[in-house]
Protein backbone atom coordinates (compact mmCIF):
# COMPACT_ATOMS: atom_id res chain seq x y z
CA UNK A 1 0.00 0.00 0.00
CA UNK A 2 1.43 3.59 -0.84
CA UNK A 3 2.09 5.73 2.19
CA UNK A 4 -0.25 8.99 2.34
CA UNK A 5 1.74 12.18 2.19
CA UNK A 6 1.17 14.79 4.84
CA UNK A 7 0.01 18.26 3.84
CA UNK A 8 -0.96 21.33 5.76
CA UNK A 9 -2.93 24.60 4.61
CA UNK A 10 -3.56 27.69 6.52
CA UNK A 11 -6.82 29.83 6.21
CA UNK A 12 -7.28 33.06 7.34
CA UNK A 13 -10.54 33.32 8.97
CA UNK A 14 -12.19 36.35 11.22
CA UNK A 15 -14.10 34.56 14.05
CA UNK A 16 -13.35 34.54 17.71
CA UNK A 17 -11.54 31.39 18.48
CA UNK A 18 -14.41 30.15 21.11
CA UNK A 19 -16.45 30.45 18.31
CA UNK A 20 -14.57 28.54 15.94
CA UNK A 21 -14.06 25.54 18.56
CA UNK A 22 -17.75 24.84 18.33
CA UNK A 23 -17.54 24.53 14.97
CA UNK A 24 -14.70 22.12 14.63
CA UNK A 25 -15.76 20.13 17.85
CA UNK A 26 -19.39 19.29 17.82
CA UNK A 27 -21.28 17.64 15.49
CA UNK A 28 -23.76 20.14 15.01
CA UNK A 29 -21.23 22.89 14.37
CA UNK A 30 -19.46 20.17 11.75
CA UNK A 31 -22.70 19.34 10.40
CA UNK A 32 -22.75 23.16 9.31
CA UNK A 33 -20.04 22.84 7.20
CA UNK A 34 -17.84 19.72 7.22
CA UNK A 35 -20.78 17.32 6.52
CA UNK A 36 -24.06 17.00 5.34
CA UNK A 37 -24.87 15.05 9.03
CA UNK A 38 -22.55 14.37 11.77
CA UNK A 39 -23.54 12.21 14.77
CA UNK A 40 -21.64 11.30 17.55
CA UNK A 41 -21.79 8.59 20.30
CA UNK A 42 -18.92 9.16 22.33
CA UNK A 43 -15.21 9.25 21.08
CA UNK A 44 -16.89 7.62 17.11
CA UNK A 45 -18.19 10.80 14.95
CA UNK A 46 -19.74 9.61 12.14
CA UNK A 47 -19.72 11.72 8.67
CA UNK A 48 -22.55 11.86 6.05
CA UNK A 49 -21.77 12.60 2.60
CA UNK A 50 -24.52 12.22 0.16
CA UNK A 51 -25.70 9.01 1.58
CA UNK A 52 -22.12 7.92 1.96
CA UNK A 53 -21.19 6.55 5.62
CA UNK A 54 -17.00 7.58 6.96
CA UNK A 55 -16.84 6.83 10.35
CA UNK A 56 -13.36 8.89 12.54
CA UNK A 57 -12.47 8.61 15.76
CA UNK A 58 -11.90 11.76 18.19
CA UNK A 59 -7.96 11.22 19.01
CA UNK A 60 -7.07 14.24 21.11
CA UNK A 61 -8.56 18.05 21.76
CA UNK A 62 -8.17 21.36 23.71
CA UNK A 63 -10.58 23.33 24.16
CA UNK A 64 -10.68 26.50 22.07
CA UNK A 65 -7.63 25.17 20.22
CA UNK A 66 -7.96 22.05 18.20
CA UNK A 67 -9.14 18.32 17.75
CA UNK A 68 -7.65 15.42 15.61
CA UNK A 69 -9.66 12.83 14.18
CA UNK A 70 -8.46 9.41 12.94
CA UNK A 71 -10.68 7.43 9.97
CA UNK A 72 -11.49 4.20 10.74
CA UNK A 73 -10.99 3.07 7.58
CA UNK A 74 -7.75 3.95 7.12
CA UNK A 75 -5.19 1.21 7.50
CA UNK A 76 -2.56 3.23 7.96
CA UNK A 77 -1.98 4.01 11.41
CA UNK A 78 -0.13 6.89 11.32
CA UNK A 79 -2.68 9.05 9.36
CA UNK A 80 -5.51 11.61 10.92
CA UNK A 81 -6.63 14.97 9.83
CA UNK A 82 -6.37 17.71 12.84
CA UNK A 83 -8.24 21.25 12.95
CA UNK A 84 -6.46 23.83 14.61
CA UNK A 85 -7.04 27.16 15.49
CA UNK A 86 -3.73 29.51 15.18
CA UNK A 87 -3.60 33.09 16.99
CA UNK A 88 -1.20 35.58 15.72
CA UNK A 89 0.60 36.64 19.42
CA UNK A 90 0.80 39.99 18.15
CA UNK A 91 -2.10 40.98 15.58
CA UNK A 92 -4.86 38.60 17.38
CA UNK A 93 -4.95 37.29 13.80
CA UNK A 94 -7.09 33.92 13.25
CA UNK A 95 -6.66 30.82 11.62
CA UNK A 96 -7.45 27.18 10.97
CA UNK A 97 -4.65 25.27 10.60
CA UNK A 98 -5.78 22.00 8.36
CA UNK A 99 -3.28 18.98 8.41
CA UNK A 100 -4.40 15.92 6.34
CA UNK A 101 -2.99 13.33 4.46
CA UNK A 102 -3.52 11.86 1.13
CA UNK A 103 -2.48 9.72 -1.39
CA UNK A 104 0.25 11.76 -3.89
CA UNK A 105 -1.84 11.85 -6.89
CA UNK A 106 -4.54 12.78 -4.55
CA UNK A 107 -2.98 15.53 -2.56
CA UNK A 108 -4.53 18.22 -4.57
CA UNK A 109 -7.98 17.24 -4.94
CA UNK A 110 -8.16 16.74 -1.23
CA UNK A 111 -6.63 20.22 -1.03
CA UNK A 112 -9.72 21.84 -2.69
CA UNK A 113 -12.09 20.01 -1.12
CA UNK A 114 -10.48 21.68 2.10
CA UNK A 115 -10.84 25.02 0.10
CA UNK A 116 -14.55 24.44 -0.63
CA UNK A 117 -15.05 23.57 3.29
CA UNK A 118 -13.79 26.40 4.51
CA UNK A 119 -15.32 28.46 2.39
CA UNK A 120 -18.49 27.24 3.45
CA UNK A 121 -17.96 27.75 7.28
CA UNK A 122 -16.92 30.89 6.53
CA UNK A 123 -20.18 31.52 4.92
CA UNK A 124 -21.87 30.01 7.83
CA UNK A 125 -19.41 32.18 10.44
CA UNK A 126 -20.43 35.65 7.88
CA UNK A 127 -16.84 36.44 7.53
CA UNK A 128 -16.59 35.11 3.58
């Protein structure tokens, strides 16, 4: 099996932090704009897609700051996708930090499917 290479993309995004951390923690707030659905029974968070089942499990979080999931599905064990919210010390500047990993002729599709994401929580935060 080919090993998944690890990416990372930063987006800019103006929304209190707090705020942010209910939208990358909860299923509601992912349902918003990750998913189409997204329940939740304990540390499993399952993903809708058009009809289409992904089940991830909740690694690690802080509050405020970010949480990792791992796929189930995903035989490699080293892979996850983590959400994290970056401060700028000095301009208060927000971001999401996205770090994911793909397969290399997949790395930029999965890239603008991060794009079209974000630009849809954005829409959902008012701060496209």
């Amino acid at each position: 099996m080919e090993d998944k290479v690890k990416y990372e993309l930063e987006f800019p995004i103006q929304a209190s932090p707090q705020l942010l951390y209910q939208y990358i923690s909860t299923p509601s707030g992912l349902s918003e704009w990750y998913a189409e659905n997204v329940n939740s029974r304990g540390e499993l968070f399952k993903f809708i897609w058009d009809g289409a089942e992904e089940q991830a499990k909740l690694i690690s979080k802080k509050s405020g700051e970010r949480i990792k999931f791992k796929w189930i599905d995903d035989e490699d064990s080293s892979t996850y996708f983590e959400i994290r919210i970056q401060v700028d010390e000095i301009t208060k500047d927000v971001s999401i930090m996205i770090t994911d990993f793909a397969e290399e002729d997949e790395v930029e599709e999965s890239k603008m499917l991060w794009e079209n994401q974000i630009s849809d929580l954005k829409q959902v935060l008012g701060s496209a």
